[in-house]
Protein backbone atom coordinates (compact mmCIF):
# COMPACT_ATOMS: atom_id res chain seq x y z
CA UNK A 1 168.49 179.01 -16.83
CA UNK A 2 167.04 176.33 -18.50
CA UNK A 3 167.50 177.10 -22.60
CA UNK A 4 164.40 174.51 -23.61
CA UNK A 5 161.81 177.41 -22.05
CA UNK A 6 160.57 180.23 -24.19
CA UNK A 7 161.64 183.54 -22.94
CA UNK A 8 159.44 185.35 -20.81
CA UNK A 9 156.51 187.84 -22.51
CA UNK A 10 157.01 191.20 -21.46
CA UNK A 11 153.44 192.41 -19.74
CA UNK A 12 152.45 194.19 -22.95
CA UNK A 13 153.01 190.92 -24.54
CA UNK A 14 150.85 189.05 -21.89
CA UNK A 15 148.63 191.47 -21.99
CA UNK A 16 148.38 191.49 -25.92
CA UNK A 17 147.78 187.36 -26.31
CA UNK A 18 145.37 187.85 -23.86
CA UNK A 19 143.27 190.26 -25.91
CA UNK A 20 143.99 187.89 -29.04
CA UNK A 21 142.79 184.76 -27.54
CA UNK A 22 139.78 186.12 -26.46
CA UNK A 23 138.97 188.04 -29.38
CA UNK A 24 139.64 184.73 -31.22
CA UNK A 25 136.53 182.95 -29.62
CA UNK A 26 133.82 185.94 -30.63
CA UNK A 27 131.47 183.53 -33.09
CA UNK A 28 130.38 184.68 -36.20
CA UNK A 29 127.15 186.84 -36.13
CA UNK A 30 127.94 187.87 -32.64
CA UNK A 31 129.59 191.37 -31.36
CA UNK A 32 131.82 192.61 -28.24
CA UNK A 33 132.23 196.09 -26.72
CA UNK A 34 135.27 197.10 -26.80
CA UNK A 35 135.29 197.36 -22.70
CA UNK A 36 133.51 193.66 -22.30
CA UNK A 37 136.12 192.50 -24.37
CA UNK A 38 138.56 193.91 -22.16
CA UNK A 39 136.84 192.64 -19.36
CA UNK A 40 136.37 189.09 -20.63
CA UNK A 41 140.49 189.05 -21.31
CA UNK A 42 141.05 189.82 -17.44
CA UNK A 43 142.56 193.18 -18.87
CA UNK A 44 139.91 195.37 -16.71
CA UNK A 45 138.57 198.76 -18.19
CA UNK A 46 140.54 198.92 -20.50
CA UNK A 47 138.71 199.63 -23.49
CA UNK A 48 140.50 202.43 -25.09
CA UNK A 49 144.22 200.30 -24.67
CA UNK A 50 141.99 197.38 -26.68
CA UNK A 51 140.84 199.99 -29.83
CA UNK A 52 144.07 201.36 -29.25
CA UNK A 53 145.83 197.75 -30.17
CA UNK A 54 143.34 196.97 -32.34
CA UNK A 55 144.23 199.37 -34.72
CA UNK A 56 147.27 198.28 -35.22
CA UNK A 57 146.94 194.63 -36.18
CA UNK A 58 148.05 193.68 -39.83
CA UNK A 59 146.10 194.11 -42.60
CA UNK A 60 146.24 190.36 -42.72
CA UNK A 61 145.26 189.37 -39.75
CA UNK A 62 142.38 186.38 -38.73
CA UNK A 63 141.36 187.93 -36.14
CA UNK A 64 137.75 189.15 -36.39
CA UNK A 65 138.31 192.80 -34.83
CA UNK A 66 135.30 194.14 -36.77
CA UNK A 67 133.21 192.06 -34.13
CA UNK A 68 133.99 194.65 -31.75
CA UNK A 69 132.22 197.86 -31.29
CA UNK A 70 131.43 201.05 -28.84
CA UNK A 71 129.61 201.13 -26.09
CA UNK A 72 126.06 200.38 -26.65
CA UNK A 73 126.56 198.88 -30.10
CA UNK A 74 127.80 201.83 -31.96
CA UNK A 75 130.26 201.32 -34.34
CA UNK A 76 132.96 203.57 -33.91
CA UNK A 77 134.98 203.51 -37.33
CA UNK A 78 134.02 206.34 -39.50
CA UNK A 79 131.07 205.96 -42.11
CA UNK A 80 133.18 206.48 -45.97
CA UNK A 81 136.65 205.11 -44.59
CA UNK A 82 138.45 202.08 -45.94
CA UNK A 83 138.04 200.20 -42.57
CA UNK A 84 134.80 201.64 -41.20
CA UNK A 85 133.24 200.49 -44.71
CA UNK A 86 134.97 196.97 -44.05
CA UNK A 87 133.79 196.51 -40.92
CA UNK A 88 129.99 197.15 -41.71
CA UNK A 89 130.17 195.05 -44.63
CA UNK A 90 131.65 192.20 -43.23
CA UNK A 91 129.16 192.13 -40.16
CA UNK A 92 126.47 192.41 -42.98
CA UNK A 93 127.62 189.55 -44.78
CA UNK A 94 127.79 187.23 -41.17
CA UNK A 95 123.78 188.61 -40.92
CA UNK A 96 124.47 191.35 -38.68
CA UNK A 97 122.20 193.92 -38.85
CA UNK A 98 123.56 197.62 -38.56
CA UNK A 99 120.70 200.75 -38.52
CA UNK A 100 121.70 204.29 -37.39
CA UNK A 101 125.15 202.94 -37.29
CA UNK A 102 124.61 200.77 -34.55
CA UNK A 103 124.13 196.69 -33.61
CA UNK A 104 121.64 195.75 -31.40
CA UNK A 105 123.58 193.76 -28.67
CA UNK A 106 120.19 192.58 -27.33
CA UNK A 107 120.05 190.34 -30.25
CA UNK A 108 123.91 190.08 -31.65
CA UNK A 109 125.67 190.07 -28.69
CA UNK A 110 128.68 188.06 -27.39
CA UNK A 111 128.03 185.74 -23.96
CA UNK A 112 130.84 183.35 -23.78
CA UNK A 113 128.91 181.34 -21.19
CA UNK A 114 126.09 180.55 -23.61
CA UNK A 115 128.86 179.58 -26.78
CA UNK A 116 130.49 177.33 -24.11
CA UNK A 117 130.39 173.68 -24.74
């Protein structure tokens, strides 16, 4: 074995940075399902394993998980909790708009091929 390569990922962890990089290119303004971001990872329908892992990123993290909603553009994170609250005010503030507790993904959705340079 050659001791200069990093040590394999498990699949978890392949399947992880896979969601992360992904996740990492949704644009400010824009949103993902939760399924379409599982499909744009390779991960296939896999949209409760990507709320599922979701959840438990850091408080920390850069990642912009409150781009990513329910089917349809509903946001799924209770109305009154710490993290549904944070999620609707930080799509406010990058000039999402949010009525009946939904996004319209006509007009803020994600489409990697039109963000590509």
């Amino acid at each position: 074995m050659n001791p200069t390569l990093e040590p394999e990922q498990s699949p978890a962890q392949i399947r992880r940075t896979a969601l992360y990089l992904t996740l990492a290119q949704v644009p400010e303004g824009c949103v993902v399902s939760y399924g379409e971001l599982a499909h744009l990872a390779g991960l296939g329908r896999a949209a409760r394993w990507v709320g599922r892992t979701l959840s438990q990123l850091p408080e920390d993290t850069r990642l912009p998980w409150h781009r990513v909603l329910g089917a349809g553009g509903r946001i799924s994170l209770p109305v009154g909790s710490a993290s549904g609250d944070e999620q609707r005010a930080r799509l406010r503030s990058e000039g999402v708009s949010i009525l009946n507790n939904r996004v319209d993904i006509q007009r803020h959705g994600w489409r990697p091929v039109e963000h590509s340079g």
